[in-house]
PDB file of N, CA and C in Angstrom:
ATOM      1  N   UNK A   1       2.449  71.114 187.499  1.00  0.00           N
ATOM      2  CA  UNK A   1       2.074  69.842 188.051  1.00  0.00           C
ATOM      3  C   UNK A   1       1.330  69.022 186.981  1.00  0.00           C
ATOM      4  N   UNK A   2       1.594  67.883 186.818  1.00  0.00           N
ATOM      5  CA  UNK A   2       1.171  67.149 185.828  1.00  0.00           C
ATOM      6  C   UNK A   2      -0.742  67.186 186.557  1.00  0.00           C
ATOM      7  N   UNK A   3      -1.115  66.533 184.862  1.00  0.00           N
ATOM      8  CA  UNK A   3      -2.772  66.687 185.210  1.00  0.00           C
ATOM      9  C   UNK A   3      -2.984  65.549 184.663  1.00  0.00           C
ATOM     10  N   UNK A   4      -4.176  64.654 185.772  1.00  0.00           N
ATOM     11  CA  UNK A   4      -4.454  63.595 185.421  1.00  0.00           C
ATOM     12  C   UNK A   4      -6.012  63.975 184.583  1.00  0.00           C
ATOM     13  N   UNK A   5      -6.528  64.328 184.793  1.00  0.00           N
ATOM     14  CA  UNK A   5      -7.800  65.206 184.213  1.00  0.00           C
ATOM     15  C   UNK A   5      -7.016  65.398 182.585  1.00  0.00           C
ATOM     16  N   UNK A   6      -6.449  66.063 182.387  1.00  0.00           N
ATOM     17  CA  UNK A   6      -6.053  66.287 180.727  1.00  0.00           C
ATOM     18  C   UNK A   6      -5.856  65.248 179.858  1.00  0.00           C
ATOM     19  N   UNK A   7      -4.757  64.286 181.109  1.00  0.00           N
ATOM     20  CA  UNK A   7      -4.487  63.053 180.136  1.00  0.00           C
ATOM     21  C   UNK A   7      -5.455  62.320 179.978  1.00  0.00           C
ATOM     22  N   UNK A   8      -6.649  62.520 180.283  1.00  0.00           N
ATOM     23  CA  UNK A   8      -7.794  61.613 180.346  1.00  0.00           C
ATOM     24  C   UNK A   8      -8.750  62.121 179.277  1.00  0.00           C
ATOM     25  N   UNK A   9      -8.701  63.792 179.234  1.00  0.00           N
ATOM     26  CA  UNK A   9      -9.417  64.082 178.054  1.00  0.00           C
ATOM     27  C   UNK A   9      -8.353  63.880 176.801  1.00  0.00           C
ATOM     28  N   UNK A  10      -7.655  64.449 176.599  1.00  0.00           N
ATOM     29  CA  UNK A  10      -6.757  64.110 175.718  1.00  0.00           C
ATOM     30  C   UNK A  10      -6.579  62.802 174.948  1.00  0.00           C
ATOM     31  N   UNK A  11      -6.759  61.612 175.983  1.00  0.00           N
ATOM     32  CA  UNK A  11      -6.469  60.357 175.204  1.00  0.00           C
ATOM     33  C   UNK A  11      -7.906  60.158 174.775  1.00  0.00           C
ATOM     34  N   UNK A  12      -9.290  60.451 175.199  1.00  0.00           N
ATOM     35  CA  UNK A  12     -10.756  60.676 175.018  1.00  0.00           C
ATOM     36  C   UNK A  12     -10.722  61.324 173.416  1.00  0.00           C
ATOM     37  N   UNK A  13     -10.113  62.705 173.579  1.00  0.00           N
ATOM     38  CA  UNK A  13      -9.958  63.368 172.331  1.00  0.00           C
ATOM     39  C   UNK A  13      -9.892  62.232 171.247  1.00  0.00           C
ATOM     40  N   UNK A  14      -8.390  61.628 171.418  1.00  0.00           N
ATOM     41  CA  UNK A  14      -8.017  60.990 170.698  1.00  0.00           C
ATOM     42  C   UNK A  14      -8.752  59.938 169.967  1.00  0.00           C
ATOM     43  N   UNK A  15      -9.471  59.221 170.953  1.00  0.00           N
ATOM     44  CA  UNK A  15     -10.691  58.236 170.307  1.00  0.00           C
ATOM     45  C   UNK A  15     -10.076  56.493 170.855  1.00  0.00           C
ATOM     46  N   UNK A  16      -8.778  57.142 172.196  1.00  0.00           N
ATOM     47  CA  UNK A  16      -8.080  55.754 172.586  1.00  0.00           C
ATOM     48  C   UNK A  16      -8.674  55.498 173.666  1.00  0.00           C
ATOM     49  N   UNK A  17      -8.673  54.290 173.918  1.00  0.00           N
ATOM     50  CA  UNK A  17      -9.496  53.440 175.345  1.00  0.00           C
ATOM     51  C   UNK A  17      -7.564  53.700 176.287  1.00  0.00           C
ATOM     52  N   UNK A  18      -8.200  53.228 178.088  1.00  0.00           N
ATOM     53  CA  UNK A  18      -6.520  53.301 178.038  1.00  0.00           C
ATOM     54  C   UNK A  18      -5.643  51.526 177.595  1.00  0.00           C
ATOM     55  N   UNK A  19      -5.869  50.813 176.732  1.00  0.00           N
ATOM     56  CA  UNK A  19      -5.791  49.801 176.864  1.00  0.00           C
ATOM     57  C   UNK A  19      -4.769  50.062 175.968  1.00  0.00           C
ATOM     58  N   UNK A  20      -5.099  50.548 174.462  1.00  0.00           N
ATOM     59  CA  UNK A  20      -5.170  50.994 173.092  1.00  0.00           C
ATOM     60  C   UNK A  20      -3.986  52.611 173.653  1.00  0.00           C
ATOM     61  N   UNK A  21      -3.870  53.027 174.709  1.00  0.00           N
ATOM     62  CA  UNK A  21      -2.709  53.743 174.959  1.00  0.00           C
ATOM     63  C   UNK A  21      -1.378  53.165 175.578  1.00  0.00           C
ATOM     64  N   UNK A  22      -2.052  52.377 176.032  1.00  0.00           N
ATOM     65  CA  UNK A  22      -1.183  51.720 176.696  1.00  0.00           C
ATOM     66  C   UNK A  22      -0.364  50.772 175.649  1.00  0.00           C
ATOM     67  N   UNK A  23      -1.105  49.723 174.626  1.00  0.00           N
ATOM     68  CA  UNK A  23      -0.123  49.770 173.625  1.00  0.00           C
ATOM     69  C   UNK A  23       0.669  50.603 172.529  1.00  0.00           C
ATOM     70  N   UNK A  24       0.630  51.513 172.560  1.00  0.00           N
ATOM     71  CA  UNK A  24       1.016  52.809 171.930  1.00  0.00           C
ATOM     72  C   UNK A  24       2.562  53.291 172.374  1.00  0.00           C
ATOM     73  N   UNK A  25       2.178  53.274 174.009  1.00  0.00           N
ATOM     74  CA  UNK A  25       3.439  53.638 174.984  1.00  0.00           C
ATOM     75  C   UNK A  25       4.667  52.323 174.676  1.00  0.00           C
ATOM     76  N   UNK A  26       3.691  50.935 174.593  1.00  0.00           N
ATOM     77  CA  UNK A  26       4.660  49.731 174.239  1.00  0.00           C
ATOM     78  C   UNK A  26       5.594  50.147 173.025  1.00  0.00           C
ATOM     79  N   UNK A  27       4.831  50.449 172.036  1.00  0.00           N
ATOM     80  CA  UNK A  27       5.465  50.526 170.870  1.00  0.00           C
ATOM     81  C   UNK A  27       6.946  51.854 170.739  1.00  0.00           C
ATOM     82  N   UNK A  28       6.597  52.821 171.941  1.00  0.00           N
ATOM     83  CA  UNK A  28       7.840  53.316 172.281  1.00  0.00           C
ATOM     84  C   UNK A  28       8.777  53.337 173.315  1.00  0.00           C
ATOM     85  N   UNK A  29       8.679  51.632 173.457  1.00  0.00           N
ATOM     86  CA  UNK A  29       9.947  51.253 174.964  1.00  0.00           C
ATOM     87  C   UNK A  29       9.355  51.772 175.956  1.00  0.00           C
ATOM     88  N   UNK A  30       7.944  52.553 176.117  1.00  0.00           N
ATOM     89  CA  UNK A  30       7.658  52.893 177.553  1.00  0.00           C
ATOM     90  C   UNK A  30       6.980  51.639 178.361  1.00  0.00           C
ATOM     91  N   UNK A  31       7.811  50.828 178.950  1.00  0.00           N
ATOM     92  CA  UNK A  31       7.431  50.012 180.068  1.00  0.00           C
ATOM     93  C   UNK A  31       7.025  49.771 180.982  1.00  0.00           C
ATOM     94  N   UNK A  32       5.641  49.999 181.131  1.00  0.00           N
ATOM     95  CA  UNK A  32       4.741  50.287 182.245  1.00  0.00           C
ATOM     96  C   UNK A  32       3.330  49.444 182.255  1.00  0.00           C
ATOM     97  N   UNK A  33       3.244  48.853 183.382  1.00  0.00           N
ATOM     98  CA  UNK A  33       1.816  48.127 183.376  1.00  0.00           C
ATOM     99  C   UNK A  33       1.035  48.825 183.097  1.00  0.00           C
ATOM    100  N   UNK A  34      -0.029  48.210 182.587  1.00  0.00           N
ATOM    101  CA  UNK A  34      -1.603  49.471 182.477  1.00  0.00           C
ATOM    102  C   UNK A  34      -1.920  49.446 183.882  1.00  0.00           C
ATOM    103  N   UNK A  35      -1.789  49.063 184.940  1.00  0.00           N
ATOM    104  CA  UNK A  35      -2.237  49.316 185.736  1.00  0.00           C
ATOM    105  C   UNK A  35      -1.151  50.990 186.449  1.00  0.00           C
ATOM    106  N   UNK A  36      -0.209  51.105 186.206  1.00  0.00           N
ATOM    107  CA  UNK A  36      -0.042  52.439 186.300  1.00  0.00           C
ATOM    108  C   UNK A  36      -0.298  53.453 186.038  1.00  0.00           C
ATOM    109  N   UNK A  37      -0.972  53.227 184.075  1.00  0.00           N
ATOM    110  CA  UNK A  37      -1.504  54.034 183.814  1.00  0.00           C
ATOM    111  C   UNK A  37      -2.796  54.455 184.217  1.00  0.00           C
ATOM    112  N   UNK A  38      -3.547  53.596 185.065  1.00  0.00           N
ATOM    113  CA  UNK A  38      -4.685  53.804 185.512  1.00  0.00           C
ATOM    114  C   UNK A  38      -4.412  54.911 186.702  1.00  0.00           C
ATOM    115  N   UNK A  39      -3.289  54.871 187.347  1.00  0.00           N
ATOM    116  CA  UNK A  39      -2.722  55.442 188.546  1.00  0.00           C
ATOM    117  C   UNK A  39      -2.344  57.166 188.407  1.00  0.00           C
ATOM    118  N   UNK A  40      -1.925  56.894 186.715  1.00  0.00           N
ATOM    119  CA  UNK A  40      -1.953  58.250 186.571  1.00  0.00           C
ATOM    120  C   UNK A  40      -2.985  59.577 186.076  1.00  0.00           C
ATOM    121  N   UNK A  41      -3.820  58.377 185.486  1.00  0.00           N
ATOM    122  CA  UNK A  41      -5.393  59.171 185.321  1.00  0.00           C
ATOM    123  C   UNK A  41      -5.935  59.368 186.202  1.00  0.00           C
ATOM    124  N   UNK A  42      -5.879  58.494 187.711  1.00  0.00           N
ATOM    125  CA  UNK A  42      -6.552  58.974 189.057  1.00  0.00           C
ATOM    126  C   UNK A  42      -5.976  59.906 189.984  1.00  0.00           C
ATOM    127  N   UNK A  43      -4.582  60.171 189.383  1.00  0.00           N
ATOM    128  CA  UNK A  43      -3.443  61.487 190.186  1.00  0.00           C
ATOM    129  C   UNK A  43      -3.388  60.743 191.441  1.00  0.00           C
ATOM    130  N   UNK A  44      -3.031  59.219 191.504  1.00  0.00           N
ATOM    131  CA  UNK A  44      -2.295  58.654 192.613  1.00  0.00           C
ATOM    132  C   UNK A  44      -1.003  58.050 192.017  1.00  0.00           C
ATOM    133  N   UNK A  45      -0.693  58.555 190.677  1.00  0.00           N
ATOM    134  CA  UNK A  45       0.883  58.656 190.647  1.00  0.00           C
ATOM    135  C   UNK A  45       1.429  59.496 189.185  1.00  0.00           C
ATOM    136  N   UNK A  46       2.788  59.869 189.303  1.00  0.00           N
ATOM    137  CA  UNK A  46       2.983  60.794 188.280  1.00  0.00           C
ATOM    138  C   UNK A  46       3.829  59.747 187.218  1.00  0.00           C
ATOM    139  N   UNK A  47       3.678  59.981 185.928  1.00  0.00           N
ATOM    140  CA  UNK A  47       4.642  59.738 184.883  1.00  0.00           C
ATOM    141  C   UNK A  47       5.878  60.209 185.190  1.00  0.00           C
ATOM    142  N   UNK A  48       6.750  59.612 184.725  1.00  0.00           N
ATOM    143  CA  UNK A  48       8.555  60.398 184.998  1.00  0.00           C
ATOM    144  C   UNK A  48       8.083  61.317 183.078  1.00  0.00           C
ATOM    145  N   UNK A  49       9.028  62.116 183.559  1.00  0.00           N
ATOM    146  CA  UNK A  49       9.535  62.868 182.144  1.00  0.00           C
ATOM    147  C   UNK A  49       9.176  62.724 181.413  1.00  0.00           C
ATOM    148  N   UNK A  50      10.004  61.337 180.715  1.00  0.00           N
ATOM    149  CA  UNK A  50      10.427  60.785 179.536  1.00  0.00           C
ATOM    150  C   UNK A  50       8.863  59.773 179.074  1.00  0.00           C
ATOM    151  N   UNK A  51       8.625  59.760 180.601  1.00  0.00           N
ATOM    152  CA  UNK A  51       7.043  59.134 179.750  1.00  0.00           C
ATOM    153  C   UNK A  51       5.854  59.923 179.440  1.00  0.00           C
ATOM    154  N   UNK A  52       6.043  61.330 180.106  1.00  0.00           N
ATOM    155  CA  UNK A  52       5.437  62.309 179.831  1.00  0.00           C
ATOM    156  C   UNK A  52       5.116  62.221 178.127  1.00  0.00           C
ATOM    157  N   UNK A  53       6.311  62.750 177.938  1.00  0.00           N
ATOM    158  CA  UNK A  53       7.228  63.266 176.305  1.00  0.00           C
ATOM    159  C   UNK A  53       6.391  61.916 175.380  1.00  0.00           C
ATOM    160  N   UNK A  54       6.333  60.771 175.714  1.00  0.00           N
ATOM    161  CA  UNK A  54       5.436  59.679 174.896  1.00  0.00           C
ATOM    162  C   UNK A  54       4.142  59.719 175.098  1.00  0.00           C
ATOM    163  N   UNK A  55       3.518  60.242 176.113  1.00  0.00           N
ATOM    164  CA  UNK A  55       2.285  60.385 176.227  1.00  0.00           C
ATOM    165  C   UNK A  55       1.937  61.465 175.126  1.00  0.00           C
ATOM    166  N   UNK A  56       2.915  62.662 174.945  1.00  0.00           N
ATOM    167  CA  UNK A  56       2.480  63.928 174.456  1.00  0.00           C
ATOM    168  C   UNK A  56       2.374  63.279 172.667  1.00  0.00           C
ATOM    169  N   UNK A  57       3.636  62.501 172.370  1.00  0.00           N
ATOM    170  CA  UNK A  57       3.807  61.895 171.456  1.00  0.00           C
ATOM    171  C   UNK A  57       2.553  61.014 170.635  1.00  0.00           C
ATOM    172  N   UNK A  58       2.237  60.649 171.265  1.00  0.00           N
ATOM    173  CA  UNK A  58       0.949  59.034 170.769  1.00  0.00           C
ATOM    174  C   UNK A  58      -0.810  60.268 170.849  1.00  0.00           C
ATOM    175  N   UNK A  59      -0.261  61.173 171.897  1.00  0.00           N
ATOM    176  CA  UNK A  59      -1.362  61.729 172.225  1.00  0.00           C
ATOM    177  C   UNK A  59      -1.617  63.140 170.965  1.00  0.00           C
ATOM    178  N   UNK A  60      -0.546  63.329 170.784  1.00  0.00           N
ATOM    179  CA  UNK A  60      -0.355  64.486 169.685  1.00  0.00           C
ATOM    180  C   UNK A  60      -1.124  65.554 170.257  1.00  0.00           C
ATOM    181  N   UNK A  61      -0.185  66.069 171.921  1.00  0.00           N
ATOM    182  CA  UNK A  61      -0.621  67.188 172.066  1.00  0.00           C
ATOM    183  C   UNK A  61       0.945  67.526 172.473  1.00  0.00           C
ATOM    184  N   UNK A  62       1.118  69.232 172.720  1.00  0.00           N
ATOM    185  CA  UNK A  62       2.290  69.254 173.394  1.00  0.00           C
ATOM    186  C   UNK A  62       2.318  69.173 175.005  1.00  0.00           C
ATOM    187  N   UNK A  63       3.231  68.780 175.224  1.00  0.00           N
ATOM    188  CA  UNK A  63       3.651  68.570 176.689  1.00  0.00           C
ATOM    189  C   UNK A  63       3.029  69.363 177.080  1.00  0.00           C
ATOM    190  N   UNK A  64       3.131  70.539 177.550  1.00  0.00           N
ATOM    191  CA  UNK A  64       2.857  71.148 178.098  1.00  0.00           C
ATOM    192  C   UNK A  64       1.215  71.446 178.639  1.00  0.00           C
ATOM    193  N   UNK A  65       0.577  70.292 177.517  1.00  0.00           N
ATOM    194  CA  UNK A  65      -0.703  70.203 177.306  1.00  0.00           C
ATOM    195  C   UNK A  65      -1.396  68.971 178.715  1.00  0.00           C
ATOM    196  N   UNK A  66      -0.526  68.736 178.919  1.00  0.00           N
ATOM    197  CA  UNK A  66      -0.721  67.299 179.904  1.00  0.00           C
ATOM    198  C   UNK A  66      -0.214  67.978 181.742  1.00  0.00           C
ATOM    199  N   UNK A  67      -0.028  69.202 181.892  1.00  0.00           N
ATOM    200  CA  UNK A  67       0.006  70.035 183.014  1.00  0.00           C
ATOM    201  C   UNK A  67      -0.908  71.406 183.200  1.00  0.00           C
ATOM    202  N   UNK A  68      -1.411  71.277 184.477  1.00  0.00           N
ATOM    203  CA  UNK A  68      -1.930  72.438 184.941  1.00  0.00           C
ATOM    204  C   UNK A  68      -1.006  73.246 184.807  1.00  0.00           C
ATOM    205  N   UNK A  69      -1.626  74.613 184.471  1.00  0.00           N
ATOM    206  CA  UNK A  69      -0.783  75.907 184.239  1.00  0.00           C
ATOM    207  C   UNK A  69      -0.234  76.785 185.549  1.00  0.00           C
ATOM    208  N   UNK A  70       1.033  77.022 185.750  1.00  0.00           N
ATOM    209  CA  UNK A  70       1.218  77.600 186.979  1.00  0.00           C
ATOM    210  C   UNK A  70      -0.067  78.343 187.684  1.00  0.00           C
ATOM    211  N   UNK A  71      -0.025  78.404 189.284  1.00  0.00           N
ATOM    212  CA  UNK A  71      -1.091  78.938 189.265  1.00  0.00           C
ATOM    213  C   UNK A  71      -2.158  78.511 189.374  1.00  0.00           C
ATOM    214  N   UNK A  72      -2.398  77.476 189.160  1.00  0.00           N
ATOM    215  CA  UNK A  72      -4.157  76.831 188.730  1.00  0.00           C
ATOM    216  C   UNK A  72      -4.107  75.840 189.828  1.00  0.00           C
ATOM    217  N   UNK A  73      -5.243  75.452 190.168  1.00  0.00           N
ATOM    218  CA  UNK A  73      -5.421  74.030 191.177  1.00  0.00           C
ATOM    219  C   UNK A  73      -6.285  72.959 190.200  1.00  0.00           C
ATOM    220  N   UNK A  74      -6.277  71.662 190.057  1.00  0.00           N
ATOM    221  CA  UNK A  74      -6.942  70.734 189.831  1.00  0.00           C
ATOM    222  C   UNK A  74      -8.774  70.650 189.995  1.00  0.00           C
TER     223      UNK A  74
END
């Protein structure tokens, strides 16, 4: 299950505001208001896939880094 908690430390890690991610995602065709992305840091909505895969990208973690591990609860 995707984790809104990770992507939040993760882009923190990074040293990005979500404003400054959100142009990041622009720069790879991911077309999404920032206001979604706000949606997905509060886990009232999920990324598809493919925007996952750009998050992991800009974020320079692996995918797999942006989901709770089977097993685990939030």
């Amino acid at each position: 299950m995707f984790s809104p908690t990770r992507l939040r430390r993760a882009r923190q890690q990074r040293g990005l505001s979500r404003s400054q991610l959100h142009h990041e995602l622009i720069l790879l065709n991911v077309r999404r208001c920032r206001a979604m992305m706000d949606l997905w840091e509060n886990g009232r909505s999920e990324p598809r896939a493919s925007e996952v895969q750009a998050l992991a990208t800009v974020l320079q973690v692996p995918i797999a880094a942006l989901y709770e591990p089977p097993g685990s609860e939030q």
